[in-house]
PDB file of N, CA and C in Angstrom:
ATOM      1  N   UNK A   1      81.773 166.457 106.775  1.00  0.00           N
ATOM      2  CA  UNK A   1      81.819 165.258 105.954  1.00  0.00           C
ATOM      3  C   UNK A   1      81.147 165.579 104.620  1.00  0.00           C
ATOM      4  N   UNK A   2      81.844 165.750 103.644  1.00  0.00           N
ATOM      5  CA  UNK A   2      81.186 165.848 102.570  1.00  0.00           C
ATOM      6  C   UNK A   2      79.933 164.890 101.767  1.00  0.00           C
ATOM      7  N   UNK A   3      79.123 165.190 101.346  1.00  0.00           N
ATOM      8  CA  UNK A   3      77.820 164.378 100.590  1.00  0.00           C
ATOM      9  C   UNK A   3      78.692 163.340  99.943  1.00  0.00           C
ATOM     10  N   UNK A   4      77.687 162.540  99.784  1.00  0.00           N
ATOM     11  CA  UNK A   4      78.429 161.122  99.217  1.00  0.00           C
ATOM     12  C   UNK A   4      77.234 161.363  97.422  1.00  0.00           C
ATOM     13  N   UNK A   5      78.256 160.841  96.408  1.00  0.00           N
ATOM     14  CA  UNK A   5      77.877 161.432  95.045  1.00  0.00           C
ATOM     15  C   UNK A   5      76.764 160.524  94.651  1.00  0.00           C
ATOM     16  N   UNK A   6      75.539 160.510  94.068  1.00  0.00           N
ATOM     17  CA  UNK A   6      74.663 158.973  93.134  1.00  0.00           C
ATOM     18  C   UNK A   6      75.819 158.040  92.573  1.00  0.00           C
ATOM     19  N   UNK A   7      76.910 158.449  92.428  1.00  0.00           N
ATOM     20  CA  UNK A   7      77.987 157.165  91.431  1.00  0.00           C
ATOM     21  C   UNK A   7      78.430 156.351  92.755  1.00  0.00           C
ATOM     22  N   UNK A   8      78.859 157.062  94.024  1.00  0.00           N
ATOM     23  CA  UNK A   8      79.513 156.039  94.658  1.00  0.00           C
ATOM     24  C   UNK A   8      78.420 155.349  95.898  1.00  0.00           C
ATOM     25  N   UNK A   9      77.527 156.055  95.815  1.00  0.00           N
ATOM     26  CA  UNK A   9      76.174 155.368  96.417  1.00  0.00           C
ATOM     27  C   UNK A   9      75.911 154.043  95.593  1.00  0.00           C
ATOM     28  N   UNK A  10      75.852 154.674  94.534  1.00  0.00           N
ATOM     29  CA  UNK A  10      75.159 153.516  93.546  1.00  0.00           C
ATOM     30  C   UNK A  10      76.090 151.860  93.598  1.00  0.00           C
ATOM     31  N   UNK A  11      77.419 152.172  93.702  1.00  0.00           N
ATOM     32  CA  UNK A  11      78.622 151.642  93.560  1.00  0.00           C
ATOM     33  C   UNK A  11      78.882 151.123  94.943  1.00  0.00           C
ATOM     34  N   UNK A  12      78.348 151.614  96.047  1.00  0.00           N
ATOM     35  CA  UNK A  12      78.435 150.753  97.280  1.00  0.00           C
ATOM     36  C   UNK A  12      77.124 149.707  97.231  1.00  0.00           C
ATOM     37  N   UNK A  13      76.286 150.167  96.569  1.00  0.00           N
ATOM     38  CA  UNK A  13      74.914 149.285  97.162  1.00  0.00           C
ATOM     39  C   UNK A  13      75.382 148.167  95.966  1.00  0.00           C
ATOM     40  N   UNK A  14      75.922 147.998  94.650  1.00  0.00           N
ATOM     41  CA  UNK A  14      76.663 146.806  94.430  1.00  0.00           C
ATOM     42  C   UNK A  14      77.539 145.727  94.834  1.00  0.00           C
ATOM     43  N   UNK A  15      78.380 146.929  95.323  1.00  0.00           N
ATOM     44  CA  UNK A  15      79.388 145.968  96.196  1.00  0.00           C
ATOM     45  C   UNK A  15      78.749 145.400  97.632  1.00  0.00           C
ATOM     46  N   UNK A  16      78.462 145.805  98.067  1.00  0.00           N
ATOM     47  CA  UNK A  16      77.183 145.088  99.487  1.00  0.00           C
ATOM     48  C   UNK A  16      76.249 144.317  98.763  1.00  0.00           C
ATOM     49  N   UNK A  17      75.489 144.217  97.391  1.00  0.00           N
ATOM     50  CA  UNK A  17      74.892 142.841  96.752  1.00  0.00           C
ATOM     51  C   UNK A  17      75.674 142.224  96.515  1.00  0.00           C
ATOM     52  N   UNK A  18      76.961 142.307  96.412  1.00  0.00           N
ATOM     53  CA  UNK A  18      77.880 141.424  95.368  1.00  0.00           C
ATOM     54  C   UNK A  18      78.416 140.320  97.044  1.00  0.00           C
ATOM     55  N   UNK A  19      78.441 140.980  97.844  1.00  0.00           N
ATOM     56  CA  UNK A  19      78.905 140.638  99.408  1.00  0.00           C
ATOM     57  C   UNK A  19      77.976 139.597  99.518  1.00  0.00           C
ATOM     58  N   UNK A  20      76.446 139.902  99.239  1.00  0.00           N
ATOM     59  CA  UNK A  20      75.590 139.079 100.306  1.00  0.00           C
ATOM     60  C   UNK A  20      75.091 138.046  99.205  1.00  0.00           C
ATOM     61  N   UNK A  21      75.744 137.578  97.433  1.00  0.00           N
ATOM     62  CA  UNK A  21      75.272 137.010  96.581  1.00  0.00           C
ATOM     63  C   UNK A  21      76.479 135.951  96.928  1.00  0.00           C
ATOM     64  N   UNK A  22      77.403 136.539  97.316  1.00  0.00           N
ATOM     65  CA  UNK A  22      78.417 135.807  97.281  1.00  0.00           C
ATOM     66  C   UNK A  22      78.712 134.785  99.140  1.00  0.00           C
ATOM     67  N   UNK A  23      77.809 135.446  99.719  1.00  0.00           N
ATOM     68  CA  UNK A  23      77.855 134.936 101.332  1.00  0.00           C
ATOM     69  C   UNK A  23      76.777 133.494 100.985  1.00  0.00           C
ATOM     70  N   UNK A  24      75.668 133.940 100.376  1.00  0.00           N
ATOM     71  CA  UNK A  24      74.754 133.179 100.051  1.00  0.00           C
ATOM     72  C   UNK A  24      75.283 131.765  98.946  1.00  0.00           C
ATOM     73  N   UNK A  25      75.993 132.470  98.013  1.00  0.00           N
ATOM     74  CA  UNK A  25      76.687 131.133  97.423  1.00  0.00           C
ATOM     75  C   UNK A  25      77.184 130.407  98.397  1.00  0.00           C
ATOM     76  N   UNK A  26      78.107 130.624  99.003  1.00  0.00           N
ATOM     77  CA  UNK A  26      79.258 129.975 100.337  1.00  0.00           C
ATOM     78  C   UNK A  26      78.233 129.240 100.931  1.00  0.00           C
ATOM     79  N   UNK A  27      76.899 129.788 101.267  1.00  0.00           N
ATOM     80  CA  UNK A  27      76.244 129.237 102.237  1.00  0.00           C
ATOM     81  C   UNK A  27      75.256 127.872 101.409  1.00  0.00           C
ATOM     82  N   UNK A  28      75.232 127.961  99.862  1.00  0.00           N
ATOM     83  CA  UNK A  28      74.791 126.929  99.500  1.00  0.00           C
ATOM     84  C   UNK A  28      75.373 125.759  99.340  1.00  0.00           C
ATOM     85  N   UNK A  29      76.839 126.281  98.673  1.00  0.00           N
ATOM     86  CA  UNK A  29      77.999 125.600  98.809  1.00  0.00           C
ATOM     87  C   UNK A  29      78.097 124.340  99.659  1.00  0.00           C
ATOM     88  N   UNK A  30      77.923 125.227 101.137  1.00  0.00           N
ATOM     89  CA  UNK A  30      78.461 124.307 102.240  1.00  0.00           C
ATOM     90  C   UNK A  30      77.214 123.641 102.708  1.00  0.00           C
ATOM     91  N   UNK A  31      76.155 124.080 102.111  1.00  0.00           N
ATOM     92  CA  UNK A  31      75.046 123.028 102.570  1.00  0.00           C
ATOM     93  C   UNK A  31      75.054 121.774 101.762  1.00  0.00           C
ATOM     94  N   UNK A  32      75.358 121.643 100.383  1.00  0.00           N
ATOM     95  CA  UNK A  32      75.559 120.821  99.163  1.00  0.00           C
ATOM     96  C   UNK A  32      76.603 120.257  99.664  1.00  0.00           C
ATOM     97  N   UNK A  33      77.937 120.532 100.257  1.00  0.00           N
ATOM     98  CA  UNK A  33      79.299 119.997 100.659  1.00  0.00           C
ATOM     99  C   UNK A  33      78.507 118.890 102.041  1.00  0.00           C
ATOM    100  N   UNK A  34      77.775 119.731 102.588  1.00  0.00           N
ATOM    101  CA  UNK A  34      77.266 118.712 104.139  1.00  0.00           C
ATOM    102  C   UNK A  34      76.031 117.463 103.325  1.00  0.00           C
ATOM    103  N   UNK A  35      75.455 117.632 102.233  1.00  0.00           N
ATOM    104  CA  UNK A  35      74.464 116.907 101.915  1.00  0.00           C
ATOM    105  C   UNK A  35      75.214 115.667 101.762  1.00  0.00           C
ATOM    106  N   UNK A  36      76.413 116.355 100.596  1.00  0.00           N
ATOM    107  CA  UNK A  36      77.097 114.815 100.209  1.00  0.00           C
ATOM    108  C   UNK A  36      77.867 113.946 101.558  1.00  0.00           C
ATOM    109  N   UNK A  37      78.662 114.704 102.113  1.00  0.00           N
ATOM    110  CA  UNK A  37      78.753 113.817 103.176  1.00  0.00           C
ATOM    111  C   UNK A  37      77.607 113.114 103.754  1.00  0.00           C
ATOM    112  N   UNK A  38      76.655 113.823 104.235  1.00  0.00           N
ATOM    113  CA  UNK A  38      75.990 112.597 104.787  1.00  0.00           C
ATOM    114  C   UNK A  38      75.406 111.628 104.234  1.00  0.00           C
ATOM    115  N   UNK A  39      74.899 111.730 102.859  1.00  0.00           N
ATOM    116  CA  UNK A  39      74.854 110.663 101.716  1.00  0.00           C
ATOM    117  C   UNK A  39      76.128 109.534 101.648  1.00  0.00           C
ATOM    118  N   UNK A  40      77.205 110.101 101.877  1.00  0.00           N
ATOM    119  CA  UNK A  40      78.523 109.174 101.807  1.00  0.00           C
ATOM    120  C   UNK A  40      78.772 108.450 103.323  1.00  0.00           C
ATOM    121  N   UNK A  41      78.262 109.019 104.321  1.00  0.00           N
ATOM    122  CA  UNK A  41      78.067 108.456 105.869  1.00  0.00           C
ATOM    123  C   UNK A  41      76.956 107.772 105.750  1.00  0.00           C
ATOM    124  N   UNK A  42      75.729 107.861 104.858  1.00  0.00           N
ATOM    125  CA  UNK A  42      74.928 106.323 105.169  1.00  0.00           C
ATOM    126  C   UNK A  42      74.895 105.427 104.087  1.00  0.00           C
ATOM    127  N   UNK A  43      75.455 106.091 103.236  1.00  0.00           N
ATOM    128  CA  UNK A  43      76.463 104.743 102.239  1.00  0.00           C
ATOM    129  C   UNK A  43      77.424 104.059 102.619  1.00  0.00           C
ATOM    130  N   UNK A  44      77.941 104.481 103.512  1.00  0.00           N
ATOM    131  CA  UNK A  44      79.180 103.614 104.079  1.00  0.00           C
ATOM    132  C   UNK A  44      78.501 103.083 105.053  1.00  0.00           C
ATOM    133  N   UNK A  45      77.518 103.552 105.987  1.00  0.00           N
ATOM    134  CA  UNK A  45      76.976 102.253 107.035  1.00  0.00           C
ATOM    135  C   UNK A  45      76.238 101.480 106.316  1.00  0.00           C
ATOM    136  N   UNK A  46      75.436 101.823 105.161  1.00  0.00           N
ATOM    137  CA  UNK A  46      74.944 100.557 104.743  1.00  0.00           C
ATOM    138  C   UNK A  46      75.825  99.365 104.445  1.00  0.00           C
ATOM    139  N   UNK A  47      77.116 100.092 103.482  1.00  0.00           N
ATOM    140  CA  UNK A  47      77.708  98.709 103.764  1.00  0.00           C
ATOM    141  C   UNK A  47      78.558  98.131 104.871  1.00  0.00           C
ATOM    142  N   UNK A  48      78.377  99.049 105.652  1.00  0.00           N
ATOM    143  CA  UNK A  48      79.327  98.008 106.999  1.00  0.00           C
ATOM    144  C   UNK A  48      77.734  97.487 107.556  1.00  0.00           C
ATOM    145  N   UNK A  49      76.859  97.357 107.520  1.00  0.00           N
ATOM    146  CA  UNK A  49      75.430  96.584 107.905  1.00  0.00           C
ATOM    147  C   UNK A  49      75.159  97.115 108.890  1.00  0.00           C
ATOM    148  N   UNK A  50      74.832  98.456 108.842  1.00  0.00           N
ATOM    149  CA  UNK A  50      74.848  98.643 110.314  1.00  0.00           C
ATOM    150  C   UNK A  50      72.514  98.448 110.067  1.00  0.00           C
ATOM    151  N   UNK A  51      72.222  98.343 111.336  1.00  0.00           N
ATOM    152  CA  UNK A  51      70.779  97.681 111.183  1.00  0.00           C
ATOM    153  C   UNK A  51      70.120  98.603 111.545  1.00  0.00           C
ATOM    154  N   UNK A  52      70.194 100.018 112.217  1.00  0.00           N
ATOM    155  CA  UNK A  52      69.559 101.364 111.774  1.00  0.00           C
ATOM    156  C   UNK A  52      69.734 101.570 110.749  1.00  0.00           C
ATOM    157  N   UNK A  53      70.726 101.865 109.867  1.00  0.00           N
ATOM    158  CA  UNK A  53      70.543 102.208 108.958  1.00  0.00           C
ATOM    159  C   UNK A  53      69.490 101.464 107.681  1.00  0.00           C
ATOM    160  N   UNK A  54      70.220 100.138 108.313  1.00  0.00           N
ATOM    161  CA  UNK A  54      69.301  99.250 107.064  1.00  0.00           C
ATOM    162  C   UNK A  54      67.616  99.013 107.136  1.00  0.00           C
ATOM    163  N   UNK A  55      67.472  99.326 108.297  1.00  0.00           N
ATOM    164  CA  UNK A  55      65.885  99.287 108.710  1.00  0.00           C
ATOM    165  C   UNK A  55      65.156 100.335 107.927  1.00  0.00           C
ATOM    166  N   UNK A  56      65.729 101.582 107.695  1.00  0.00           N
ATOM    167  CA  UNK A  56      65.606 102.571 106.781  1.00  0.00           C
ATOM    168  C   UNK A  56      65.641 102.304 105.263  1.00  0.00           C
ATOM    169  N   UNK A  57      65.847 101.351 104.902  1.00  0.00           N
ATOM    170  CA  UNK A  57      66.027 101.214 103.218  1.00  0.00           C
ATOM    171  C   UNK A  57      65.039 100.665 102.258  1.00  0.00           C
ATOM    172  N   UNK A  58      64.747 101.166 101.707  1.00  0.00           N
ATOM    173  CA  UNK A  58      63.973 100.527 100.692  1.00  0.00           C
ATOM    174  C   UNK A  58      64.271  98.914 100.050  1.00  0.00           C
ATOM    175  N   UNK A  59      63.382  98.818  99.366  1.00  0.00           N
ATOM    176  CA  UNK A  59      63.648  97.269  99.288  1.00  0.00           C
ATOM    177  C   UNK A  59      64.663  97.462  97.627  1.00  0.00           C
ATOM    178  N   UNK A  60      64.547  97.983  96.979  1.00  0.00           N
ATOM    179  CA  UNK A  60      65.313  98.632  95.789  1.00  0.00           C
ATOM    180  C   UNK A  60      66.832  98.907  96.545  1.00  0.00           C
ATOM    181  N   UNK A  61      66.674  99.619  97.326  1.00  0.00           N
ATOM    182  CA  UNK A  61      67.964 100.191  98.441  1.00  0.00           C
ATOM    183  C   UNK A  61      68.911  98.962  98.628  1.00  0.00           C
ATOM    184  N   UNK A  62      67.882  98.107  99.486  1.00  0.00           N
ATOM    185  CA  UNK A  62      68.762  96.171  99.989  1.00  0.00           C
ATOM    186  C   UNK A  62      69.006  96.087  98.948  1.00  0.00           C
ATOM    187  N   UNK A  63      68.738  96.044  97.587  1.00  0.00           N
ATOM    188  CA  UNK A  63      69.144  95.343  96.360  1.00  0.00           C
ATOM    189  C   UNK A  63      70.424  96.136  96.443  1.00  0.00           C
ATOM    190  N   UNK A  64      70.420  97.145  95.836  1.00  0.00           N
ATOM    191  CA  UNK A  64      71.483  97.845  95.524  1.00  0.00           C
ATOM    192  C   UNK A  64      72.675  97.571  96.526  1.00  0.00           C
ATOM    193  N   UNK A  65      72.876  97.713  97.565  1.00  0.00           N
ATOM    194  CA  UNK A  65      73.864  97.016  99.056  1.00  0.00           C
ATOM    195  C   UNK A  65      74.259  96.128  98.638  1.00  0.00           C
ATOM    196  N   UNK A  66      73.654  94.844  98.645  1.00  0.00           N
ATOM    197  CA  UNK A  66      73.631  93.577  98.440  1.00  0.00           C
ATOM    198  C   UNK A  66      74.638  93.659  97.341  1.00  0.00           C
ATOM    199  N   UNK A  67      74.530  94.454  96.014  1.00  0.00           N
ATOM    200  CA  UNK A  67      74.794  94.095  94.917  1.00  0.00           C
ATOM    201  C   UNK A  67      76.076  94.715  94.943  1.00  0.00           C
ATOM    202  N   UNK A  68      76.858  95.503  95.483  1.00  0.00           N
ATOM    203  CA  UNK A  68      77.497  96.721  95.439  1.00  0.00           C
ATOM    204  C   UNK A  68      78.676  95.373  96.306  1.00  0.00           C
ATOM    205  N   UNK A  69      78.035  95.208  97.562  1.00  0.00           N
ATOM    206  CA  UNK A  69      78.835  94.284  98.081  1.00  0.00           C
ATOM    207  C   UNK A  69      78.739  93.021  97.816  1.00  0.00           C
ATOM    208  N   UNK A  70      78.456  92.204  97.023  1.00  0.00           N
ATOM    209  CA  UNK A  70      78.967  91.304  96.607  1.00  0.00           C
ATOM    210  C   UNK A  70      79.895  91.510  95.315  1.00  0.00           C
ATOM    211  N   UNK A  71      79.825  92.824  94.027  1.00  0.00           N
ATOM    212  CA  UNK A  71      80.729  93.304  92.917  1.00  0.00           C
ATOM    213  C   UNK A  71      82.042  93.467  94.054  1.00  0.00           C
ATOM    214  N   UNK A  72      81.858  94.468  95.340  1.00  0.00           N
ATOM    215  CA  UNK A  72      83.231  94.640  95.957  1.00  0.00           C
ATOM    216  C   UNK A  72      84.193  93.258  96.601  1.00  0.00           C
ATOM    217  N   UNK A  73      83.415  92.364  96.977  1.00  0.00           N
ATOM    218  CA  UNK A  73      84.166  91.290  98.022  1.00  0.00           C
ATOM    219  C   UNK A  73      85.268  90.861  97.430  1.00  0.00           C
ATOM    220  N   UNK A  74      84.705  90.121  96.022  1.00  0.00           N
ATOM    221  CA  UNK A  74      86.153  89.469  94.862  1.00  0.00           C
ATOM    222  C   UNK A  74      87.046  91.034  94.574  1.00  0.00           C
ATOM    223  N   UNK A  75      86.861  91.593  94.311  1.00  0.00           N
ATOM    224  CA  UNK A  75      87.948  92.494  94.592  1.00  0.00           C
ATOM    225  C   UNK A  75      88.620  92.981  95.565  1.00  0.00           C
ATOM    226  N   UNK A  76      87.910  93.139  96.838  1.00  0.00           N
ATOM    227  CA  UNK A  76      89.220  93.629  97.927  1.00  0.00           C
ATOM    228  C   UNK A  76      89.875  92.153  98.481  1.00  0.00           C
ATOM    229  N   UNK A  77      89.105  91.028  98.233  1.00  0.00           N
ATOM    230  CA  UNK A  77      89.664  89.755  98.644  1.00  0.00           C
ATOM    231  C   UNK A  77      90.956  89.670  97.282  1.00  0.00           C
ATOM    232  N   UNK A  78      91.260  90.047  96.462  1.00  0.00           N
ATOM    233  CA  UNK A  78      92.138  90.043  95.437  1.00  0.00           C
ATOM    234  C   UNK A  78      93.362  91.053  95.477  1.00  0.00           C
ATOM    235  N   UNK A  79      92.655  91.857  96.020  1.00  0.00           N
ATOM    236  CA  UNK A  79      93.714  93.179  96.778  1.00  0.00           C
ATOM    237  C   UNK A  79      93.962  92.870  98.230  1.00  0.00           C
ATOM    238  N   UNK A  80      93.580  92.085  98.759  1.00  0.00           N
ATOM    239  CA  UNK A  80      94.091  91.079 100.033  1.00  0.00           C
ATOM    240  C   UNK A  80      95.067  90.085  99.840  1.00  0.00           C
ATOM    241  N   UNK A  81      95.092  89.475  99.063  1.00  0.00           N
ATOM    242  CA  UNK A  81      95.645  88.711  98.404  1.00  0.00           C
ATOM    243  C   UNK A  81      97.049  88.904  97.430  1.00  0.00           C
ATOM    244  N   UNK A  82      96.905  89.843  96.859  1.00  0.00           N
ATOM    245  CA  UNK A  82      98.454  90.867  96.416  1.00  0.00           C
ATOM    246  C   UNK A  82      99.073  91.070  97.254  1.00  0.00           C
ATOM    247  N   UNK A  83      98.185  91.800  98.148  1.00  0.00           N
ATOM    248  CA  UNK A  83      98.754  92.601  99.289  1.00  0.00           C
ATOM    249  C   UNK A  83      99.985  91.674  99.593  1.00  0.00           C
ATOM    250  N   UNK A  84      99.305  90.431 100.321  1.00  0.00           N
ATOM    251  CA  UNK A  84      99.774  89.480 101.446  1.00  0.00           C
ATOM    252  C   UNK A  84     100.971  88.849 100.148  1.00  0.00           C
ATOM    253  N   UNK A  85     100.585  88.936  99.093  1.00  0.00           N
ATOM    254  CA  UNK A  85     101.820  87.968  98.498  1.00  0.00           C
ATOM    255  C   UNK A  85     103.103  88.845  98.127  1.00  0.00           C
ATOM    256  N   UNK A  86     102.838  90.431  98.348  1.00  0.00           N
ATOM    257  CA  UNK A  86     103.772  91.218  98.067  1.00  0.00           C
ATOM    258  C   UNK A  86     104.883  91.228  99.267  1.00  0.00           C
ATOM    259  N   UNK A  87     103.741  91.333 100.676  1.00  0.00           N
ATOM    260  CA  UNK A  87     104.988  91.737 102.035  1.00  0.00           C
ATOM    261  C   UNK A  87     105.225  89.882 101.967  1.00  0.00           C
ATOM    262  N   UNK A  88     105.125  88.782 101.761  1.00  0.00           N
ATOM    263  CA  UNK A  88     105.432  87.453 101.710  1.00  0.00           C
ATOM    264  C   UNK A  88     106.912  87.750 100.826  1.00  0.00           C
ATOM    265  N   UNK A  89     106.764  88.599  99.392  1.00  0.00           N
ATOM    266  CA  UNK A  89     107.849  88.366  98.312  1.00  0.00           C
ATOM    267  C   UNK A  89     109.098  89.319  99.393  1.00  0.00           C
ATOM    268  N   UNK A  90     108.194  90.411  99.867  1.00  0.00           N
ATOM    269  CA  UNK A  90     109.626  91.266 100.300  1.00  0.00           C
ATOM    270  C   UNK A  90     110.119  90.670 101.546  1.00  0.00           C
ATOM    271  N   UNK A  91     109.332  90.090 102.530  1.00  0.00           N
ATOM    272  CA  UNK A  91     110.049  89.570 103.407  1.00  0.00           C
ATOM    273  C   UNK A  91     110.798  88.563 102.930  1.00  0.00           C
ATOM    274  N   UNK A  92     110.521  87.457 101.894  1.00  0.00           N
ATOM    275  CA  UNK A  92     111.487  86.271 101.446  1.00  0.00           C
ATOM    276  C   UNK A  92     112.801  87.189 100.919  1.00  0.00           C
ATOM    277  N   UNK A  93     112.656  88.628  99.813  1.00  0.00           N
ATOM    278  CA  UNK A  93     113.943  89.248  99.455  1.00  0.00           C
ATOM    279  C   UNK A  93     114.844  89.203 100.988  1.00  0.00           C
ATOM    280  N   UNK A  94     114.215  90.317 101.494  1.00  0.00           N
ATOM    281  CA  UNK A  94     114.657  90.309 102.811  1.00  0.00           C
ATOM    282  C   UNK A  94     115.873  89.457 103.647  1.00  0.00           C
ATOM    283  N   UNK A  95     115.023  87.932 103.582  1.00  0.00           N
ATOM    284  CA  UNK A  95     115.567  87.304 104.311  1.00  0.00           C
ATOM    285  C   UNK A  95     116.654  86.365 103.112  1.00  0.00           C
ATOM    286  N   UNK A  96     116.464  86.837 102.122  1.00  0.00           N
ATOM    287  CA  UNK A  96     117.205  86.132 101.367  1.00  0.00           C
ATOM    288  C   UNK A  96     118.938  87.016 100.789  1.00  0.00           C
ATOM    289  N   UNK A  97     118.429  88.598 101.377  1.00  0.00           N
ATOM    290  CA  UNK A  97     119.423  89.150 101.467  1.00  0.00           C
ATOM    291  C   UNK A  97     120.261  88.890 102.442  1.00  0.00           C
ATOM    292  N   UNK A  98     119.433  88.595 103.941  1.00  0.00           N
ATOM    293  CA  UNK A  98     120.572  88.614 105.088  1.00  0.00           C
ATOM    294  C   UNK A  98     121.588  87.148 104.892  1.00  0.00           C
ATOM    295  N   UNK A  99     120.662  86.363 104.332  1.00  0.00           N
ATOM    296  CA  UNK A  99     121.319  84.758 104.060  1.00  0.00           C
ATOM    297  C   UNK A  99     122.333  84.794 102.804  1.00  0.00           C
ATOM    298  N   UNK A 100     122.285  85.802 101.948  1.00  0.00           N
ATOM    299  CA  UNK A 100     123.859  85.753 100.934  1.00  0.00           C
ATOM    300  C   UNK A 100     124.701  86.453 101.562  1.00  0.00           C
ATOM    301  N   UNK A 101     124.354  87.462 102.650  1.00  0.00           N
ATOM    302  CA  UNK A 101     125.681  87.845 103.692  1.00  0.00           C
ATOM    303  C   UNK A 101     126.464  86.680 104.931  1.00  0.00           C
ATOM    304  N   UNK A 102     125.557  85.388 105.088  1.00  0.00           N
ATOM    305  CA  UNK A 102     126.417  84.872 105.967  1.00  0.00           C
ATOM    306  C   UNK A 102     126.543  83.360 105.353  1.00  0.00           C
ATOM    307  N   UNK A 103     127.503  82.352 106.382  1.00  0.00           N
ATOM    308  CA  UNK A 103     128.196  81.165 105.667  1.00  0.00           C
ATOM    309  C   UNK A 103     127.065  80.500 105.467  1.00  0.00           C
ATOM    310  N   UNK A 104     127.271  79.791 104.401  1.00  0.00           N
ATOM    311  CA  UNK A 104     126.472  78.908 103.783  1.00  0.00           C
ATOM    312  C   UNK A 104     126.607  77.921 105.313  1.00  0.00           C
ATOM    313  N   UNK A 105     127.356  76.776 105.473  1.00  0.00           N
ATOM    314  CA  UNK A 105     127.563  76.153 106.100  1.00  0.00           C
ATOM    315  C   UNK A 105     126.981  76.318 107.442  1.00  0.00           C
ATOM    316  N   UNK A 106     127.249  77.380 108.313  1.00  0.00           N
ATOM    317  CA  UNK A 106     127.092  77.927 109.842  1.00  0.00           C
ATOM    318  C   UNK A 106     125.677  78.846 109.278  1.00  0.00           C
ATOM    319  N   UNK A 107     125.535  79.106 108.887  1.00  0.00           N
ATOM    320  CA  UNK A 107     124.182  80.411 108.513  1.00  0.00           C
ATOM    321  C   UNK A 107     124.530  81.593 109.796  1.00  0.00           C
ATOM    322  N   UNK A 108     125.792  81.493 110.477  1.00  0.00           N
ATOM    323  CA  UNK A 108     125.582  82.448 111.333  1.00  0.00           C
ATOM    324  C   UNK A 108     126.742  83.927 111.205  1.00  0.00           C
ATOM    325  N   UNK A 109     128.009  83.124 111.236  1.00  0.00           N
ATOM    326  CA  UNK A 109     128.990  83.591 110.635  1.00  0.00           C
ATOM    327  C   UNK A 109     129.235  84.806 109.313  1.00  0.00           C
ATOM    328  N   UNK A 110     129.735  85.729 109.086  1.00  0.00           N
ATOM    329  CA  UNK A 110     129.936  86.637 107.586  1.00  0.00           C
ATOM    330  C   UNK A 110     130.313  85.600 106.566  1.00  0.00           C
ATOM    331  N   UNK A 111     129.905  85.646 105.554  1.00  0.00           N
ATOM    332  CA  UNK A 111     130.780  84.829 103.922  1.00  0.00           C
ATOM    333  C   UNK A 111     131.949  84.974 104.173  1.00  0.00           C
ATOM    334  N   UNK A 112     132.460  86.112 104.454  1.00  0.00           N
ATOM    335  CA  UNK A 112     133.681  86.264 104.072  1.00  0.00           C
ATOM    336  C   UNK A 112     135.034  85.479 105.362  1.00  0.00           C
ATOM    337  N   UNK A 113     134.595  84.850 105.866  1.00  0.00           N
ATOM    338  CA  UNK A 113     135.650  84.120 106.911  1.00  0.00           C
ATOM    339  C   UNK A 113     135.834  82.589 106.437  1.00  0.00           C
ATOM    340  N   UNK A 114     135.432  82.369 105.276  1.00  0.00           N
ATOM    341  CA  UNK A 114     136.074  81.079 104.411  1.00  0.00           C
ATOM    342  C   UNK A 114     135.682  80.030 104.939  1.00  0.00           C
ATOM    343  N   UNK A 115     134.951  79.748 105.754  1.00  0.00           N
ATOM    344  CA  UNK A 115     134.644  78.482 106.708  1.00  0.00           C
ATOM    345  C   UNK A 115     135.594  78.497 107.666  1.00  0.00           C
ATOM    346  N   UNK A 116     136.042  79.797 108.245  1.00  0.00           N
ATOM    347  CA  UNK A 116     136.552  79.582 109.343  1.00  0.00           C
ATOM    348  C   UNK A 116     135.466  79.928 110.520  1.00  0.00           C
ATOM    349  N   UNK A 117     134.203  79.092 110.351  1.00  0.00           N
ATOM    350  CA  UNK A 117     133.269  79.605 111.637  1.00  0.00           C
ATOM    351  C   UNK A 117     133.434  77.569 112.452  1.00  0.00           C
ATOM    352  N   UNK A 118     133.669  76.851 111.537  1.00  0.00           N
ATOM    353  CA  UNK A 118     133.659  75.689 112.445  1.00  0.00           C
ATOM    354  C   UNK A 118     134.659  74.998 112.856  1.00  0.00           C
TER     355      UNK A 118
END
């Protein structure tokens, strides 16, 4: 096995720092990636109320909850409210399509049989 040269010695012990700078990023990475989740898992139980969690909060904390969910309510109650008046508009299209396909008269019959349904 031939001697290994100072250039490619030198040149492996980089690439093996460059390995373990870069394992170590990944590994901060994913600790910062797990922080925020769980910041976003007891932000979300605070506002579903859950009462471990809230027993934990500062009194600054309740403010902030409180405030967060009462700015949200008029809005998803408004996006409740679209919602419901949108599937209301498409079901009336809907049913207002199947009703220009049949007799005015019979509502049961096709249009096209002239009032020959009675």
């Amino acid at each position: 096995m031939p001697a290994a040269t100072p250039a490619a010695i030198a040149d492996l012990r980089k690439c093996v720092q460059e390995q373990r700078l870069a394992a170590e990023l990944s590994a901060h990475e994913l600790a910062a990636a797990n922080t925020r989740a769980d910041v976003a898992s007891t932000r979300a139980q605070r506002l579903e109320g859950d009462p471990d969690v809230l027993r934990g909060c500062t009194l600054a904390e309740l403010r902030q909850v409180v405030a967060d969910i009462e700015r949200a309510g008029p809005r998803a109650r408004d996006a409740l409210i679209r919602a419901e008046s949108s599937a209301a508009a498409a079901a009336a299209a809907a049913e207002g399509a199947e009703s220009a396909t049949v007799c005015g008269v019979c509502m049961t019959q096709p249009k096209d049989t002239a009032l020959n349904c009675w």
